[in-house]
Structure formats: C-alpha cells, structure tokens
PDB file of N, CA and C in Angstrom:
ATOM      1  N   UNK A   1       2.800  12.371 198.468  1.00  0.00           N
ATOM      2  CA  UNK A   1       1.726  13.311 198.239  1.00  0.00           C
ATOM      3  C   UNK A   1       2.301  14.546 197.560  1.00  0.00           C
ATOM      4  N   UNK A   2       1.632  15.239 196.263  1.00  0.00           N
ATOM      5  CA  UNK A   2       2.150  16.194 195.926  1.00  0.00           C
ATOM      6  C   UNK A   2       1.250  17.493 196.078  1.00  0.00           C
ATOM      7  N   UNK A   3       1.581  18.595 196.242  1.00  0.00           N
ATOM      8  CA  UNK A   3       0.698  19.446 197.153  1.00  0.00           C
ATOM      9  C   UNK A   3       1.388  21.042 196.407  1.00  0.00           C
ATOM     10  N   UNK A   4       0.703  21.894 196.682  1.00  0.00           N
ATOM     11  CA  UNK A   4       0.885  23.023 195.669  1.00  0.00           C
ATOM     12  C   UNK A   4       0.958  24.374 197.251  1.00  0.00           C
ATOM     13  N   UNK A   5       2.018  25.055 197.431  1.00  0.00           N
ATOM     14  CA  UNK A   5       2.235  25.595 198.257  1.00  0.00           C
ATOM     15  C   UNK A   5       2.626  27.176 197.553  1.00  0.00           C
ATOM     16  N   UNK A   6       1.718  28.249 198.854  1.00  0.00           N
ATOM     17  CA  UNK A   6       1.418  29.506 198.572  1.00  0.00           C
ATOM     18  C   UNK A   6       1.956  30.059 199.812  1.00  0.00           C
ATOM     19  N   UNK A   7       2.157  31.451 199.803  1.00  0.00           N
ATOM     20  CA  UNK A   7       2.943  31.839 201.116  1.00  0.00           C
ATOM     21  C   UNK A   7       1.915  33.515 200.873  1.00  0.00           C
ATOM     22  N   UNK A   8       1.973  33.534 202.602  1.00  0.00           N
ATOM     23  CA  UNK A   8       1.289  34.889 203.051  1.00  0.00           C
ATOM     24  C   UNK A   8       1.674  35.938 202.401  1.00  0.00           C
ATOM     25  N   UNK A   9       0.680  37.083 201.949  1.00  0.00           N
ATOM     26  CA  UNK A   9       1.561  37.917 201.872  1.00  0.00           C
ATOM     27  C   UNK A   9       1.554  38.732 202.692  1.00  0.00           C
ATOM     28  N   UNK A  10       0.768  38.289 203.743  1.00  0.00           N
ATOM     29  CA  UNK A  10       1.503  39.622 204.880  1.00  0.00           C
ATOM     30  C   UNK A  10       2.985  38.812 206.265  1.00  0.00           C
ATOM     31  N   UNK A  11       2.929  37.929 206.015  1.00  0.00           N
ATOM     32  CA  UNK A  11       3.825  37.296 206.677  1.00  0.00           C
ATOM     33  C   UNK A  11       4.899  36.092 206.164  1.00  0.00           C
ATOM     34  N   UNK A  12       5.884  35.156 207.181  1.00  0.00           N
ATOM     35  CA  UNK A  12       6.279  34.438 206.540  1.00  0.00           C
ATOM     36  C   UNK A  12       5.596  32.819 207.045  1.00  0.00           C
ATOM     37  N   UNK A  13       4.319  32.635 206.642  1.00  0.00           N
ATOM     38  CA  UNK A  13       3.260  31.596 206.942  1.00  0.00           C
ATOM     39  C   UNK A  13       3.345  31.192 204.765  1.00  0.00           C
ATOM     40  N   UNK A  14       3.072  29.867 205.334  1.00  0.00           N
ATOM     41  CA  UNK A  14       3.072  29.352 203.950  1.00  0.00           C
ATOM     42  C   UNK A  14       1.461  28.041 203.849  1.00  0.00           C
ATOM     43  N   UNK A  15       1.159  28.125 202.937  1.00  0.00           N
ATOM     44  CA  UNK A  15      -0.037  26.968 203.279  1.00  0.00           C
ATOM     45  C   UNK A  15      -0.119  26.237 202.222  1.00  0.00           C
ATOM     46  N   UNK A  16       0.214  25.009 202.361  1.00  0.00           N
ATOM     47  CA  UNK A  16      -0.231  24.147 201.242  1.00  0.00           C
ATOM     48  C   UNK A  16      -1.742  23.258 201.376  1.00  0.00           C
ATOM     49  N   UNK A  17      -1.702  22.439 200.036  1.00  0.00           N
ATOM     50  CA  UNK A  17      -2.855  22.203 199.640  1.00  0.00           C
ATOM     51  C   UNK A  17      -2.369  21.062 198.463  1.00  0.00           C
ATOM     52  N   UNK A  18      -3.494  19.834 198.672  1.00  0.00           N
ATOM     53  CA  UNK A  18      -3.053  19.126 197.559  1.00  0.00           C
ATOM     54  C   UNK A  18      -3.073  19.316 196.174  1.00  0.00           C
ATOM     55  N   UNK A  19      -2.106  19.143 195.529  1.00  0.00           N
ATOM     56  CA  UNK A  19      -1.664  19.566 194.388  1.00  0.00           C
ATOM     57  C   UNK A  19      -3.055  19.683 193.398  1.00  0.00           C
ATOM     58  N   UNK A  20      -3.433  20.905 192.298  1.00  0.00           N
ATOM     59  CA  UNK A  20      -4.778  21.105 191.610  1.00  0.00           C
ATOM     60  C   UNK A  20      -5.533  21.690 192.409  1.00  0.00           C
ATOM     61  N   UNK A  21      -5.495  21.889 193.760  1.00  0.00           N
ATOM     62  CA  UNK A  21      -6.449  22.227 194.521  1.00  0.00           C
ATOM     63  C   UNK A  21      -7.183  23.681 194.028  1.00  0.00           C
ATOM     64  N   UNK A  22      -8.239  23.729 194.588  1.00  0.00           N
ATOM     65  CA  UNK A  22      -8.560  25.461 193.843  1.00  0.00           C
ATOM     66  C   UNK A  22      -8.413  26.335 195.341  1.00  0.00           C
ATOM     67  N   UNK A  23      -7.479  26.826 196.040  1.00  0.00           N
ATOM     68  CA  UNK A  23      -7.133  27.432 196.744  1.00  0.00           C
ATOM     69  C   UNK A  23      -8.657  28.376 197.443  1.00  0.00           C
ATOM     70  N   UNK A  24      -9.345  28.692 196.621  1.00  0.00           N
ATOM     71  CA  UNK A  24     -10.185  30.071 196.540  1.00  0.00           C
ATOM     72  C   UNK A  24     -11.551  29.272 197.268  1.00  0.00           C
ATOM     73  N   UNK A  25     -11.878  27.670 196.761  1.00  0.00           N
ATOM     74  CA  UNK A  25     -12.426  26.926 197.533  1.00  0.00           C
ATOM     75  C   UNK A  25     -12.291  26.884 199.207  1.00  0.00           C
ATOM     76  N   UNK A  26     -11.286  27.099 199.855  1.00  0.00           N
ATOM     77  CA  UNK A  26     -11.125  26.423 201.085  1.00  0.00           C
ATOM     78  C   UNK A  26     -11.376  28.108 202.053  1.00  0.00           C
ATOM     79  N   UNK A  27     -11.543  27.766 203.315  1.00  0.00           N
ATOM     80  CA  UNK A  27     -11.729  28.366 204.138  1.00  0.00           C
ATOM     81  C   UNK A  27     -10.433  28.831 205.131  1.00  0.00           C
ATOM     82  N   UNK A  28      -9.809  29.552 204.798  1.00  0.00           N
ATOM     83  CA  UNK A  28      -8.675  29.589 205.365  1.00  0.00           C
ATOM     84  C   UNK A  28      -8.568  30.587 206.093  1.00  0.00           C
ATOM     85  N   UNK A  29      -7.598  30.899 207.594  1.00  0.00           N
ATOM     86  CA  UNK A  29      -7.800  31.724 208.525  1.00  0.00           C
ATOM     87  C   UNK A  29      -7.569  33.239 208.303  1.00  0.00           C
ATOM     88  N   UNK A  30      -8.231  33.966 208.292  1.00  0.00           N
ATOM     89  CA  UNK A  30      -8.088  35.686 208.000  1.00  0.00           C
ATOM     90  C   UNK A  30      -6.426  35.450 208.068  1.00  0.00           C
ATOM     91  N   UNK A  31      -5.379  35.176 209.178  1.00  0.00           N
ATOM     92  CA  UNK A  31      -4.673  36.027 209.170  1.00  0.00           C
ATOM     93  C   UNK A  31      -2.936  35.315 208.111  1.00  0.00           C
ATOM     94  N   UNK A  32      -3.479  34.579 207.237  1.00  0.00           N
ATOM     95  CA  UNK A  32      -2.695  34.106 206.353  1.00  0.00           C
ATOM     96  C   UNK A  32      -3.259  34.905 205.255  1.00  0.00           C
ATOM     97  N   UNK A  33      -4.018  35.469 204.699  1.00  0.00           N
ATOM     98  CA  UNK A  33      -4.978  35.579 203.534  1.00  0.00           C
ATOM     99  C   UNK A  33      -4.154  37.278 203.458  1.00  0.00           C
ATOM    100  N   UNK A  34      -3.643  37.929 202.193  1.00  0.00           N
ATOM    101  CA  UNK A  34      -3.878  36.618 200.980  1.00  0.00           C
ATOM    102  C   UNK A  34      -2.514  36.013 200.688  1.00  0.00           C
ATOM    103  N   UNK A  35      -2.980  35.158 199.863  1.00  0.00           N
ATOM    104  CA  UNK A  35      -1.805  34.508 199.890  1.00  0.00           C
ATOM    105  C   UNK A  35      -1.098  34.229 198.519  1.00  0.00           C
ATOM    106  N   UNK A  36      -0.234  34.273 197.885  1.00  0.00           N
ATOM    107  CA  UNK A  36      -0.012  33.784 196.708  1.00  0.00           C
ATOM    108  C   UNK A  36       1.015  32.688 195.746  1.00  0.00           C
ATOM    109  N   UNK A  37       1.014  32.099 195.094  1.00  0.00           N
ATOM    110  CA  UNK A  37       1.719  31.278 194.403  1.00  0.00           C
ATOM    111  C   UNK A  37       3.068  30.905 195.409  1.00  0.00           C
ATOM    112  N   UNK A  38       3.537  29.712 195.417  1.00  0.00           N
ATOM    113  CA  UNK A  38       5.264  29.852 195.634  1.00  0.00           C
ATOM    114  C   UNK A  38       5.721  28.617 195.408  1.00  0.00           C
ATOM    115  N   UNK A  39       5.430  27.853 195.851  1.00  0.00           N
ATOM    116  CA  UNK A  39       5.609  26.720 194.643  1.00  0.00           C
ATOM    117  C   UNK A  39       4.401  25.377 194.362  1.00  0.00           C
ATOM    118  N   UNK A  40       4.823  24.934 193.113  1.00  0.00           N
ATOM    119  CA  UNK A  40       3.870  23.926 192.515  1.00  0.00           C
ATOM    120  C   UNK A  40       4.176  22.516 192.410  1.00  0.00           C
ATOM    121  N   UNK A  41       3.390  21.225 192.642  1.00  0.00           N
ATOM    122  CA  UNK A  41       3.941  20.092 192.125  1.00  0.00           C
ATOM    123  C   UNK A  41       4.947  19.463 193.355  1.00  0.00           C
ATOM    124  N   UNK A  42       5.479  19.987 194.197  1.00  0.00           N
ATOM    125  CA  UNK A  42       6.101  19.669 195.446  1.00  0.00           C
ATOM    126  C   UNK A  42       5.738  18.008 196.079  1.00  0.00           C
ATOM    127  N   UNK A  43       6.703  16.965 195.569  1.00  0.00           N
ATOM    128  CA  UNK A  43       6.585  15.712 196.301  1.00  0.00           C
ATOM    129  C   UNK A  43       6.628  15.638 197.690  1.00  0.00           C
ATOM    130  N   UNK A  44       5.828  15.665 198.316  1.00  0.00           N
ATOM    131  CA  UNK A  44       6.325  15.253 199.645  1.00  0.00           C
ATOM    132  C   UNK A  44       6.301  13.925 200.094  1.00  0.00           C
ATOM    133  N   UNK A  45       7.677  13.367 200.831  1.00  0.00           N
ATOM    134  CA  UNK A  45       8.163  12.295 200.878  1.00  0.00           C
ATOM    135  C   UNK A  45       8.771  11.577 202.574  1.00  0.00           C
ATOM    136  N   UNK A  46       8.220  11.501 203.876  1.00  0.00           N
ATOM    137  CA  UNK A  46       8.780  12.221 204.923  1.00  0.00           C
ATOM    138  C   UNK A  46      10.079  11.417 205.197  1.00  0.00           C
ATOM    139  N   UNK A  47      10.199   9.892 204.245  1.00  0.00           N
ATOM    140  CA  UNK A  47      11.495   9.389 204.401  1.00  0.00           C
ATOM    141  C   UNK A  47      12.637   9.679 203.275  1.00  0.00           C
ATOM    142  N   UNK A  48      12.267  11.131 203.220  1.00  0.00           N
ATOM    143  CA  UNK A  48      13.421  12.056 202.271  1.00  0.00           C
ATOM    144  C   UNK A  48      13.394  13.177 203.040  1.00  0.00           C
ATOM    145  N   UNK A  49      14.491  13.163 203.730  1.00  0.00           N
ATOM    146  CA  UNK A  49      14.097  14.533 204.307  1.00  0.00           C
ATOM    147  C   UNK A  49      14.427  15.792 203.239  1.00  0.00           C
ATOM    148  N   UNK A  50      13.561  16.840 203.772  1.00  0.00           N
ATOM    149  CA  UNK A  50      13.628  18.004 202.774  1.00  0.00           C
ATOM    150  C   UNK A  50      13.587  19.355 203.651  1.00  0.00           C
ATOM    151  N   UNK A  51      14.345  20.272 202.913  1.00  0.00           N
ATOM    152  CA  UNK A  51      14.980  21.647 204.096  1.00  0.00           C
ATOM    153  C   UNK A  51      14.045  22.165 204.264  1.00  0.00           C
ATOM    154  N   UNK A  52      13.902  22.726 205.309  1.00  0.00           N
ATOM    155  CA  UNK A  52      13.129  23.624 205.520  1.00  0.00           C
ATOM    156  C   UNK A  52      11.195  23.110 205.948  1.00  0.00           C
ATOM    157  N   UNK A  53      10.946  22.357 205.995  1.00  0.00           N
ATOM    158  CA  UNK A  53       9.410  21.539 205.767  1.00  0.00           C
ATOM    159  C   UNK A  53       9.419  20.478 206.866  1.00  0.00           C
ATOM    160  N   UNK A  54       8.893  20.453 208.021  1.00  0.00           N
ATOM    161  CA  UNK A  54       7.970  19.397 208.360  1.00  0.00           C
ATOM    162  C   UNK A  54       6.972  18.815 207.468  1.00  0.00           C
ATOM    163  N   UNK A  55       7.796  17.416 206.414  1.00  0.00           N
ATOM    164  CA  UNK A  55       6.653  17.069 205.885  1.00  0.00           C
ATOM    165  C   UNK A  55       5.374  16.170 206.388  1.00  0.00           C
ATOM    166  N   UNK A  56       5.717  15.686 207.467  1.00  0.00           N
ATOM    167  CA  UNK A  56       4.718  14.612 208.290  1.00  0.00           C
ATOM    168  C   UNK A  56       3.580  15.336 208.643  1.00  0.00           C
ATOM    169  N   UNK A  57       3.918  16.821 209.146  1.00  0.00           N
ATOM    170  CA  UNK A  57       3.532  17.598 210.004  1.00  0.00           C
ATOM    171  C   UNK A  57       2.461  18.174 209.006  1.00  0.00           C
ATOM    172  N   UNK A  58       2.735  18.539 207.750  1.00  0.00           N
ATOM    173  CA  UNK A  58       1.963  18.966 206.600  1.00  0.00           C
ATOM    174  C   UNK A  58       1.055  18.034 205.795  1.00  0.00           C
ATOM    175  N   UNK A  59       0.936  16.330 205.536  1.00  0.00           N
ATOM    176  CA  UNK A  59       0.952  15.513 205.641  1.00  0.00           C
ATOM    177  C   UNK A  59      -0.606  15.294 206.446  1.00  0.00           C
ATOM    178  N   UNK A  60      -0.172  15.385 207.727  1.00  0.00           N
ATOM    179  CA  UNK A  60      -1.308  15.167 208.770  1.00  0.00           C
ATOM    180  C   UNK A  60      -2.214  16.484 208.526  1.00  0.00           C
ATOM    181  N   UNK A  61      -1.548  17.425 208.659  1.00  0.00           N
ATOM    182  CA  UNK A  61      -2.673  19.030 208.417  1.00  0.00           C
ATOM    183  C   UNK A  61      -3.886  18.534 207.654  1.00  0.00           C
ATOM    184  N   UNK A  62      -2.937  17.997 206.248  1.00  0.00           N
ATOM    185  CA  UNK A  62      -3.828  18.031 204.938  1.00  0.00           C
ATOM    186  C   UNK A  62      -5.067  17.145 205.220  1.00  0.00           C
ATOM    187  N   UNK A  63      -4.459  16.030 205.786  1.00  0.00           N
ATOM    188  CA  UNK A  63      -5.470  14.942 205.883  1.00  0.00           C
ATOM    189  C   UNK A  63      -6.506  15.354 206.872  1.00  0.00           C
ATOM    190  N   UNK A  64      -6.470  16.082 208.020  1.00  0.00           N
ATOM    191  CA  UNK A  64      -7.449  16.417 209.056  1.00  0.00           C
ATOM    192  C   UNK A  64      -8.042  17.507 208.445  1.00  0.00           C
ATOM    193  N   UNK A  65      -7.455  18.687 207.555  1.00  0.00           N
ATOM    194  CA  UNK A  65      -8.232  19.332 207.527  1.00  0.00           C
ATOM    195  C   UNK A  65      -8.262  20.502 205.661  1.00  0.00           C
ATOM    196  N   UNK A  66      -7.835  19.825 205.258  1.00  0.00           N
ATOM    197  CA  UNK A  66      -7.265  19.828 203.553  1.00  0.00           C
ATOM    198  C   UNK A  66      -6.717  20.950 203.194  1.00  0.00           C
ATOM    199  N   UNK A  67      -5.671  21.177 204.082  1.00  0.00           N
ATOM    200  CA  UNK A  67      -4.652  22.314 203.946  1.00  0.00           C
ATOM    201  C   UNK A  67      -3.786  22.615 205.523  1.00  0.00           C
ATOM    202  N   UNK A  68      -2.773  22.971 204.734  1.00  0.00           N
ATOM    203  CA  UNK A  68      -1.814  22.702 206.025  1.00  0.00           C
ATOM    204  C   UNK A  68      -1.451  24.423 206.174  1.00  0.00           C
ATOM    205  N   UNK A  69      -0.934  24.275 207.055  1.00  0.00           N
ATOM    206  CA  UNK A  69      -0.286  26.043 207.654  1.00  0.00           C
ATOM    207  C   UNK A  69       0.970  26.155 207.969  1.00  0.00           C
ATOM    208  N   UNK A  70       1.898  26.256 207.578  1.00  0.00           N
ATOM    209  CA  UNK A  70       3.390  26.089 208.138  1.00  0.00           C
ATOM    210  C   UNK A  70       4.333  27.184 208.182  1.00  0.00           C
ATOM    211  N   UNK A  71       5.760  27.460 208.500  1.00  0.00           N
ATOM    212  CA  UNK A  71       6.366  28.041 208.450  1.00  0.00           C
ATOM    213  C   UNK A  71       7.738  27.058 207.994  1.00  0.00           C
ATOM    214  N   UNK A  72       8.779  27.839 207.351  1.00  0.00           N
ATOM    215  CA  UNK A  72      10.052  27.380 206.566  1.00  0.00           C
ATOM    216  C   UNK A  72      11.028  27.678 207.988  1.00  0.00           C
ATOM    217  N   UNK A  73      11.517  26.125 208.624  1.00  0.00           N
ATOM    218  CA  UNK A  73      12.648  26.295 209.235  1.00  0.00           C
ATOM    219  C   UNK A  73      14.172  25.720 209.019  1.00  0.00           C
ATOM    220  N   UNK A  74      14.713  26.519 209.283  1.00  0.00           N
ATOM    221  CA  UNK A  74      16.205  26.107 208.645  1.00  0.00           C
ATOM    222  C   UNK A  74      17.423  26.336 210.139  1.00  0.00           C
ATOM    223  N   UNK A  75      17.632  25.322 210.580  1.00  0.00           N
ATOM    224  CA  UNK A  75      18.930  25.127 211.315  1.00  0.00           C
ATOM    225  C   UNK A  75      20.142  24.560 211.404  1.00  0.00           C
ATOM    226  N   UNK A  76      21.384  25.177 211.839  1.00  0.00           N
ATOM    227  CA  UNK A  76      22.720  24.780 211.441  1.00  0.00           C
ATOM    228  C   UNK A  76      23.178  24.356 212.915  1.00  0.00           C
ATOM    229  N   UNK A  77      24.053  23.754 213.293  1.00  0.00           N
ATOM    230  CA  UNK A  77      24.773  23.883 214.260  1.00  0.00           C
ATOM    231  C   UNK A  77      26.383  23.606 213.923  1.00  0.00           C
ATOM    232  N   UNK A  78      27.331  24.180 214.740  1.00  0.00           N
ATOM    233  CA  UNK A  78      28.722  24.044 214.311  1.00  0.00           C
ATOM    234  C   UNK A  78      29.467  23.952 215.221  1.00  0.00           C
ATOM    235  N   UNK A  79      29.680  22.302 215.309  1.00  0.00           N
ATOM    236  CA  UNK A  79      31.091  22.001 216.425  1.00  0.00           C
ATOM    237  C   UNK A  79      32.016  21.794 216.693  1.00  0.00           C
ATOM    238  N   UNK A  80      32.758  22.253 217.166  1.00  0.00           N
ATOM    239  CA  UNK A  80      34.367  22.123 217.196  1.00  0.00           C
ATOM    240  C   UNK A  80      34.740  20.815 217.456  1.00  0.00           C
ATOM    241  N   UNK A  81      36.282  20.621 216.866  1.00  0.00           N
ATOM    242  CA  UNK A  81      36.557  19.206 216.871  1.00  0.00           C
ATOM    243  C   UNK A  81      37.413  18.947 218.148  1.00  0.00           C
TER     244      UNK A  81
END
C-alpha cells in the first residue's frame, strides 16, 4: 500500500492517508490539525521492516477508518559481550 504521510504541526503525531488522497476531505481529530506535507509515495510493506513505522498498525488504521495516526519510534539496545 502506498500512502502519503503529513506530520502535526503542533506535535510529533504524523497521519497518513492513501497515497492521492485529498487530505482536506477527511475528518481528522482537532488535536493533530494542522498538519503538513512530510512525505509522499511511501510503500508500505509489513514483511520489510521499516524504521521508525508500525506498518501493520497503519495498514489496519487506513482500512477501518481511511487514515491512520501514528507516532515515529526508534529503539536501540546495546549488549555487552
């Protein structure tokens, strides 16, 4: 699925939408709004994993409700040998 993703600008909430979508169409919750551009064209693939993205999780959003709400997580861990 390729999906066109915009990020809050009052926070770090990001919301995608399937790719072409007209953003301005959908009903989205006051406290993401507004929101703007951040990236376009984005494959999502969930047996590729990709940083930062629950894509399953975005995936299901879209399909229940034609736009997803997410946040970018990124974790390391480092163990001694």
């Amino acid at each position: 699925m390729k999906v066109d993703i915009y990020k809050s600008a009052k926070s770090d909430i990001y919301v995608s939408v399937p790719e072409g979508t007209d953003i301005q169409d959908l009903s989205l919750p006051k406290e993401v709004l507004p929101v703007g551009p951040f990236k376009s064209s984005v494959d999502l693939n969930p047996t590729q994993p990709r940083v930062g993205i629950d894509q399953q999780d975005v995936i299901d959003q879209i399909e229940t409700k034609g736009y997803a709400i997410h946040g970018a997580k990124v974790s390391t861990t480092i163990e001694d040998e």
